[in-house]
C-alpha atoms as a PDB file:
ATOM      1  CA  UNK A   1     -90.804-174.834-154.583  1.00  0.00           C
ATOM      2  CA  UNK A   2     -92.609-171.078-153.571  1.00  0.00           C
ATOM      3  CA  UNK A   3     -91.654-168.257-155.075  1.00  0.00           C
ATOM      4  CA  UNK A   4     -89.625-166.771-152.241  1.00  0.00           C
ATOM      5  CA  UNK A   5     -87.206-169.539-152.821  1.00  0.00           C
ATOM      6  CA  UNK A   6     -87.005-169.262-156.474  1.00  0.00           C
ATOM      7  CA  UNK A   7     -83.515-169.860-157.821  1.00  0.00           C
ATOM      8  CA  UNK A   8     -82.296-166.312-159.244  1.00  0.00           C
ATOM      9  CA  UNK A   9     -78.530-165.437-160.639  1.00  0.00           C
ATOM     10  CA  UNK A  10     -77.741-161.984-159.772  1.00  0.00           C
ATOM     11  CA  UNK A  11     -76.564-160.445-163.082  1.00  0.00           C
ATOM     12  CA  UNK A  12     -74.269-157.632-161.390  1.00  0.00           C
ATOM     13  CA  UNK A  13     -72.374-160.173-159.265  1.00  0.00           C
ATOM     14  CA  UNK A  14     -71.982-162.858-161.793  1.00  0.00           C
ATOM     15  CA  UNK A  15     -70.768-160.337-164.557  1.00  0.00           C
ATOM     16  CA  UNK A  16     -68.500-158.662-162.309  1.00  0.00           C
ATOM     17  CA  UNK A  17     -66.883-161.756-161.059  1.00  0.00           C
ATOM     18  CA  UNK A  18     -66.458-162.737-165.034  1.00  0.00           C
ATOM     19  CA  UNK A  19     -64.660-159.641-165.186  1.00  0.00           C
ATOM     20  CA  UNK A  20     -62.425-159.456-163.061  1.00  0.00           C
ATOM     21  CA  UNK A  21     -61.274-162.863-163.726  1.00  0.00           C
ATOM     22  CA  UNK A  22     -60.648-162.537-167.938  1.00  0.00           C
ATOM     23  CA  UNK A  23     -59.394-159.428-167.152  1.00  0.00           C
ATOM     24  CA  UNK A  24     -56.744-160.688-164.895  1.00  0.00           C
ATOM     25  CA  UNK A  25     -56.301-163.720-167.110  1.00  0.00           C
ATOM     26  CA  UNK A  26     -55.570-160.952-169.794  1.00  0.00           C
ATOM     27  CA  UNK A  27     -53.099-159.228-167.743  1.00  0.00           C
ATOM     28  CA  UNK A  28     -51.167-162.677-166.843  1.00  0.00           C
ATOM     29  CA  UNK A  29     -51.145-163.298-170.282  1.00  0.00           C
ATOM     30  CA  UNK A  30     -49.764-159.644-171.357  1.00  0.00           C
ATOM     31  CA  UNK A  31     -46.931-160.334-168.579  1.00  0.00           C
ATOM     32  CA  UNK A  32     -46.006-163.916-169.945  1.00  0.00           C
ATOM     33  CA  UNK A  33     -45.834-162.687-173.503  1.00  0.00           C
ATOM     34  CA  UNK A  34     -42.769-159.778-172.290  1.00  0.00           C
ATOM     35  CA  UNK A  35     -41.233-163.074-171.544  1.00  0.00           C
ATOM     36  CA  UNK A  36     -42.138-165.189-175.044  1.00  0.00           C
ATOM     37  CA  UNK A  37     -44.846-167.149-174.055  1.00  0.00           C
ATOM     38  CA  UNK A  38     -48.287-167.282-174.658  1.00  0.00           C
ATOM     39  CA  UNK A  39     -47.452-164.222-178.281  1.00  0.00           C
ATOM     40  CA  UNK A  40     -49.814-166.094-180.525  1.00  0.00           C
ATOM     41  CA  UNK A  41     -52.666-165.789-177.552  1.00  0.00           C
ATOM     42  CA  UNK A  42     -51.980-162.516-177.094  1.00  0.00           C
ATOM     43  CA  UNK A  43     -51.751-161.224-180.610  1.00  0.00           C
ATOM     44  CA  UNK A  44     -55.093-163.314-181.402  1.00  0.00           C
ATOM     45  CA  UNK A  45     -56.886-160.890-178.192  1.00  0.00           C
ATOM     46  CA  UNK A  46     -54.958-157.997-179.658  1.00  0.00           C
ATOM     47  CA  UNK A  47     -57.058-158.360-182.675  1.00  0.00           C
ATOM     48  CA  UNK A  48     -60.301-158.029-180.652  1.00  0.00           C
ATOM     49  CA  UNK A  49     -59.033-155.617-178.164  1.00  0.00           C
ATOM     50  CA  UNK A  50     -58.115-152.378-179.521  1.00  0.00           C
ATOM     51  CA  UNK A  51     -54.534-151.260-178.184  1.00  0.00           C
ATOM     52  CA  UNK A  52     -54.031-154.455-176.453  1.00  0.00           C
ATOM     53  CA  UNK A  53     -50.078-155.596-176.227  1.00  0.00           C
ATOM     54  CA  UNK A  54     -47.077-156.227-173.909  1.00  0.00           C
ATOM     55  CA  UNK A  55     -46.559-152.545-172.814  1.00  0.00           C
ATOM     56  CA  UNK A  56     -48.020-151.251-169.521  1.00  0.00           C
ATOM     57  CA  UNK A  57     -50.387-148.863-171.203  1.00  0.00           C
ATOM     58  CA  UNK A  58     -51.173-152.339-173.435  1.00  0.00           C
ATOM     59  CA  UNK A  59     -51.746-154.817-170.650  1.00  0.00           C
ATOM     60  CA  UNK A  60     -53.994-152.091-168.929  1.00  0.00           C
ATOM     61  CA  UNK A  61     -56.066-151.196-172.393  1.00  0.00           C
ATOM     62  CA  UNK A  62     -56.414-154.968-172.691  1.00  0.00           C
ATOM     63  CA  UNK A  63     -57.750-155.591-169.122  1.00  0.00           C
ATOM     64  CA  UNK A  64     -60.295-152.703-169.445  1.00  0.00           C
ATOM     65  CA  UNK A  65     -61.768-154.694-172.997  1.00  0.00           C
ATOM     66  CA  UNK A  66     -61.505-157.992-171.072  1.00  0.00           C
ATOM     67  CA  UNK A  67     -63.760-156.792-168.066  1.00  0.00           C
ATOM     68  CA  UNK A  68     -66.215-154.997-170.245  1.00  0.00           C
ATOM     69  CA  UNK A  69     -66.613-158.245-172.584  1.00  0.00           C
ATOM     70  CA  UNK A  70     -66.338-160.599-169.277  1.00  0.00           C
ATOM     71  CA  UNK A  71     -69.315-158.604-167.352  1.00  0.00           C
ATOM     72  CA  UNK A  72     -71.422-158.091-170.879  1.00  0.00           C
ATOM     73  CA  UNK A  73     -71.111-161.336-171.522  1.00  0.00           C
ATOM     74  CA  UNK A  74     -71.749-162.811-167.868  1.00  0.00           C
ATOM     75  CA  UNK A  75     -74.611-160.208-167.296  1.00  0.00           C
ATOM     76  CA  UNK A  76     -76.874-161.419-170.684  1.00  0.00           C
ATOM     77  CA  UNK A  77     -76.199-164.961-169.596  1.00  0.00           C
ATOM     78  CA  UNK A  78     -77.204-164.514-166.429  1.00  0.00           C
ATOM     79  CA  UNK A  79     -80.067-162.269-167.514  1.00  0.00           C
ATOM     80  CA  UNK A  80     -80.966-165.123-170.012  1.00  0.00           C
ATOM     81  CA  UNK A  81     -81.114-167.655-167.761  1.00  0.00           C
ATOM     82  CA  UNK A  82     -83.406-165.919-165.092  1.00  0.00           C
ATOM     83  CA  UNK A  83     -85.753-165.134-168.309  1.00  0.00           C
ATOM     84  CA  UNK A  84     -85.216-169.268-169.259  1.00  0.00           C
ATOM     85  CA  UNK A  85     -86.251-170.143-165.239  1.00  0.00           C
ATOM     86  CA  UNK A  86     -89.264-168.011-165.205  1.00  0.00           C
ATOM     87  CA  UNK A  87     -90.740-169.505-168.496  1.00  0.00           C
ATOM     88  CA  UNK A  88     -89.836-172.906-167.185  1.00  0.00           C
ATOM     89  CA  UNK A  89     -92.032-172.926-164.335  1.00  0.00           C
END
Protein backbone atom coordinates (compact mmCIF):
# COMPACT_ATOMS: atom_id res chain seq x y z
CA UNK A 1 0.00 0.00 0.00
CA UNK A 2 1.60 3.87 -0.91
CA UNK A 3 1.20 6.43 1.19
CA UNK A 4 -1.47 8.32 -0.73
CA UNK A 5 -3.74 5.49 0.08
CA UNK A 6 -2.93 5.21 3.65
CA UNK A 7 -5.94 4.40 5.80
CA UNK A 8 -6.60 7.69 8.01
CA UNK A 9 -9.81 8.33 10.49
CA UNK A 10 -10.67 11.87 10.39
CA UNK A 11 -10.85 12.89 14.08
CA UNK A 12 -13.41 15.91 13.51
CA UNK A 13 -15.91 13.71 11.64
CA UNK A 14 -15.70 10.68 13.76
CA UNK A 15 -16.02 12.75 17.09
CA UNK A 16 -18.75 14.73 15.82
CA UNK A 17 -20.76 11.85 14.62
CA UNK A 18 -20.12 10.28 18.37
CA UNK A 19 -21.69 13.31 19.46
CA UNK A 20 -24.41 13.81 18.08
CA UNK A 21 -25.47 10.33 18.53
CA UNK A 22 -24.91 10.02 22.76
CA UNK A 23 -26.22 13.21 22.81
CA UNK A 24 -29.42 12.29 21.21
CA UNK A 25 -29.36 8.96 22.99
CA UNK A 26 -29.23 11.29 26.15
CA UNK A 27 -32.10 13.29 25.12
CA UNK A 28 -34.33 10.01 24.30
CA UNK A 29 -33.44 8.87 27.48
CA UNK A 30 -34.34 12.32 29.41
CA UNK A 31 -37.85 12.04 27.45
CA UNK A 32 -38.50 8.29 28.48
CA UNK A 33 -37.65 8.97 32.09
CA UNK A 34 -40.82 12.02 32.20
CA UNK A 35 -42.62 8.86 31.43
CA UNK A 36 -40.88 6.25 34.20
CA UNK A 37 -38.62 4.47 32.23
CA UNK A 38 -35.15 4.27 31.84
CA UNK A 39 -34.85 6.74 35.96
CA UNK A 40 -32.04 4.56 37.17
CA UNK A 41 -30.10 5.33 33.61
CA UNK A 42 -30.76 8.63 33.84
CA UNK A 43 -29.98 9.37 37.43
CA UNK A 44 -26.62 7.20 36.97
CA UNK A 45 -25.68 10.09 33.78
CA UNK A 46 -27.03 12.72 36.12
CA UNK A 47 -24.20 11.92 38.36
CA UNK A 48 -21.62 12.56 35.59
CA UNK A 49 -23.43 15.32 33.93
CA UNK A 50 -23.82 18.31 35.94
CA UNK A 51 -27.59 19.60 35.82
CA UNK A 52 -28.66 16.70 33.84
CA UNK A 53 -32.57 15.59 34.55
CA UNK A 54 -36.11 15.30 33.08
CA UNK A 55 -36.76 19.10 32.71
CA UNK A 56 -36.21 20.89 29.37
CA UNK A 57 -33.38 23.00 30.67
CA UNK A 58 -32.15 19.24 32.07
CA UNK A 59 -32.45 17.21 28.90
CA UNK A 60 -30.65 20.17 27.05
CA UNK A 61 -27.69 20.54 29.90
CA UNK A 62 -27.41 16.77 29.54
CA UNK A 63 -27.12 16.70 25.69
CA UNK A 64 -24.48 19.51 25.72
CA UNK A 65 -22.17 17.02 28.40
CA UNK A 66 -23.07 14.05 26.16
CA UNK A 67 -21.67 15.69 22.86
CA UNK A 68 -18.65 17.15 24.52
CA UNK A 69 -17.75 13.59 26.16
CA UNK A 70 -19.01 11.76 22.75
CA UNK A 71 -16.59 14.03 20.40
CA UNK A 72 -13.59 14.02 23.25
CA UNK A 73 -13.83 10.71 23.47
CA UNK A 74 -14.27 9.81 19.61
CA UNK A 75 -11.57 12.48 18.66
CA UNK A 76 -8.52 10.78 21.08
CA UNK A 77 -9.60 7.44 19.72
CA UNK A 78 -9.47 8.36 16.49
CA UNK A 79 -6.34 10.43 17.07
CA UNK A 80 -4.91 7.24 18.78
CA UNK A 81 -5.47 5.07 16.23
CA UNK A 82 -3.93 7.20 13.32
CA UNK A 83 -0.77 7.50 15.85
CA UNK A 84 -1.18 3.27 16.29
CA UNK A 85 -1.31 3.02 12.06
CA UNK A 86 1.66 5.14 11.51
CA UNK A 87 3.92 3.18 14.02
CA UNK A 88 2.57 0.01 12.52
CA UNK A 89 3.90 0.43 9.21
Amino acid sequence: MDESSEIRVDETALGSAVGVLWAGGVVVLGLAARLGWGDKWRDMLSDVYIGYDSTPRGITMGAVWAFVDGFVGAYLLAWLYNRFRRMGK
